[in-house]
Protein backbone atom coordinates (compact mmCIF):
# COMPACT_ATOMS: atom_id res chain seq x y z
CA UNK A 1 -39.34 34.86 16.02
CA UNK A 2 -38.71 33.07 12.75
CA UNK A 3 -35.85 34.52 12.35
CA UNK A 4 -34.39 33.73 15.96
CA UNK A 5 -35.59 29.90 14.79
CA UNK A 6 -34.17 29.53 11.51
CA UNK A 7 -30.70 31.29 12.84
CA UNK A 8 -30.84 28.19 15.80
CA UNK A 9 -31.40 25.78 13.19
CA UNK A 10 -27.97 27.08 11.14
CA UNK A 11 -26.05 26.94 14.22
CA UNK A 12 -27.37 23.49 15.23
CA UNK A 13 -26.57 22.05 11.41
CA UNK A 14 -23.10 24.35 11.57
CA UNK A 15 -22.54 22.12 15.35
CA UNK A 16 -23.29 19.17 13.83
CA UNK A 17 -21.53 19.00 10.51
CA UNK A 18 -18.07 20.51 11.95
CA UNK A 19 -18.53 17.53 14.82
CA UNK A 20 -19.10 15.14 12.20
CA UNK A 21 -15.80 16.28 10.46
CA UNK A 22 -13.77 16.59 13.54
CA UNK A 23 -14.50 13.13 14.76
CA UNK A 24 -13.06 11.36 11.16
CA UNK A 25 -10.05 9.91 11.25
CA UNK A 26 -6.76 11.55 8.99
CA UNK A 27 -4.62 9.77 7.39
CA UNK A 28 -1.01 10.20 8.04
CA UNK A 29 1.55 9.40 4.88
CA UNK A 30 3.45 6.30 5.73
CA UNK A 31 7.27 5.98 4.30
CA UNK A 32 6.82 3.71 0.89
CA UNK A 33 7.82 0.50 1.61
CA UNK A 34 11.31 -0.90 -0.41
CA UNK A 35 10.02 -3.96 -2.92
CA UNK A 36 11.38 -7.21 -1.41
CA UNK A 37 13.93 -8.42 -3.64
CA UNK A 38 16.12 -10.49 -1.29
CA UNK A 39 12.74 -12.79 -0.81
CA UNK A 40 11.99 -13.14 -4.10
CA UNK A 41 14.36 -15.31 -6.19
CA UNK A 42 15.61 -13.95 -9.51
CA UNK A 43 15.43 -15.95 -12.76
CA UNK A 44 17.93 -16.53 -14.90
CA UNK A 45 18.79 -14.71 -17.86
CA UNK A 46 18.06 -18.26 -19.77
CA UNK A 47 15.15 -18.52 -18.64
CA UNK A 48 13.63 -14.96 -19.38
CA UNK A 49 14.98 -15.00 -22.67
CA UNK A 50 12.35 -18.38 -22.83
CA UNK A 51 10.11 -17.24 -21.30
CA UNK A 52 9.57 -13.82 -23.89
CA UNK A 53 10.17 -16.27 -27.15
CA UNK A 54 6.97 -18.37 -25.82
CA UNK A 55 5.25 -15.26 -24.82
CA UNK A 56 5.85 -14.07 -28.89
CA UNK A 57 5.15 -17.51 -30.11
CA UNK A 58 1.60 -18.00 -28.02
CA UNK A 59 0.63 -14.17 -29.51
CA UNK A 60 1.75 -15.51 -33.36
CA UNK A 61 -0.37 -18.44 -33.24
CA UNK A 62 -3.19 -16.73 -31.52
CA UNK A 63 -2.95 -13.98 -34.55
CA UNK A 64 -3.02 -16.95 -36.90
CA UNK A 65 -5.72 -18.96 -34.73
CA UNK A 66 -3.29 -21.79 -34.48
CA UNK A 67 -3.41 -21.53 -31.15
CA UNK A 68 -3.65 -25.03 -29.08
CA UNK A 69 -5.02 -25.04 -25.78
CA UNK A 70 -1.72 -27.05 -24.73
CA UNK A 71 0.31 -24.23 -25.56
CA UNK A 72 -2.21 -21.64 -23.80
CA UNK A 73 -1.33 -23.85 -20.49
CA UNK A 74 2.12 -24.71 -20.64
CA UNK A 75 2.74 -20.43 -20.67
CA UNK A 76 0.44 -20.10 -17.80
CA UNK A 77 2.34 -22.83 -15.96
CA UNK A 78 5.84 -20.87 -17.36
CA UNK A 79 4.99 -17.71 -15.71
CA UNK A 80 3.77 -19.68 -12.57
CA UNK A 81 6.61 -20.68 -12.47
CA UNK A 82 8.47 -17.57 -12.84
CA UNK A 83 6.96 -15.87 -10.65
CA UNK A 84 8.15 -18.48 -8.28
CA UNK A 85 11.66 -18.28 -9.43
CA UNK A 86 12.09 -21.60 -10.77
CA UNK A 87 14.31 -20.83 -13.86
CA UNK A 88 14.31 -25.24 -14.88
CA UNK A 89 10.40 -25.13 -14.73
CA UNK A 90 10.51 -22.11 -16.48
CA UNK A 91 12.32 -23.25 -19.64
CA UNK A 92 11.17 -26.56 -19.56
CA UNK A 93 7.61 -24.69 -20.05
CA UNK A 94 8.45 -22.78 -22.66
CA UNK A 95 10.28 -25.05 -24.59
CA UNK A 96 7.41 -27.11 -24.77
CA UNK A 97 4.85 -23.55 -25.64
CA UNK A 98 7.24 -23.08 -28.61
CA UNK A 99 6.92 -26.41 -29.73
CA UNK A 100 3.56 -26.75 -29.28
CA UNK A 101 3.02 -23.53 -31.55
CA UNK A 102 5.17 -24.71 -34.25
CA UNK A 103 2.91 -27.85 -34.48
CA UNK A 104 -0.41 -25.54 -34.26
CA UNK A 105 1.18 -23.32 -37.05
CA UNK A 106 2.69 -25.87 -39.39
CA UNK A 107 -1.39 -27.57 -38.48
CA UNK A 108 -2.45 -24.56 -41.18
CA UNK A 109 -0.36 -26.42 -43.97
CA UNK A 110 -2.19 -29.92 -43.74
CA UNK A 111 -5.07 -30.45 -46.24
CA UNK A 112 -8.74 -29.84 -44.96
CA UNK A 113 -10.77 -32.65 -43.78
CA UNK A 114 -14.08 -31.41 -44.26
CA UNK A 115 -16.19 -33.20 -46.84
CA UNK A 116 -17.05 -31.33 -49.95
């Protein structure tokens, strides 16, 4: 009798685990989907190029700690604008990141103003 019981009670777990399994869904592979260039416009090749110098010039002053806050936005608002394909935004902001960093750098020449 116990075993009769305990073989019913694998068949019924057996029944009920393969149901479970056949009732989830599969996943079928979908083709990979092209990147949408067309949509997106491209920058110019004036504008990249300004885009890495402020880039480099944020990551100098920040390994210096001449870093102004000013500079730390104008880049953010550079590769906003970059990634919406405004190349005049785009070098307008980084002209102004480099500048801003060769203030914050030339900054570590001036003499200290803390009382001694």
């Amino acid at each position: 009798m116990k075993q009769k019981l305990a073989s019913l009670a694998i068949a019924g777990l057996t029944a009920v685990a393969l149901s479970a399994c056949s009732g989830a869904p599969t996943k079928t592979a979908e083709a990979p989907k092209a990147p949408a260039v067309a949509d997106k416009p491209m920058l110019t090749e004036a504008a990249q190029q300004a885009l890495a110098k402020a880039d480099a010039d944020v990551k100098l002053a920040n390994a210096h700690f001449a870093l102004w806050t000013t500079a730390e936005s104008a880049l953010k608002s550079a590769q906003e604008a970059a990634k919406a394909g405004e190349s005049d935004a785009v070098i307008k902001h980084a002209k102004f990141v480099s500048d801003q960093v060769a203030r914050g750098i030339a900054q570590l020449s001036y003499p200290s103003t803390e009382p001694k």
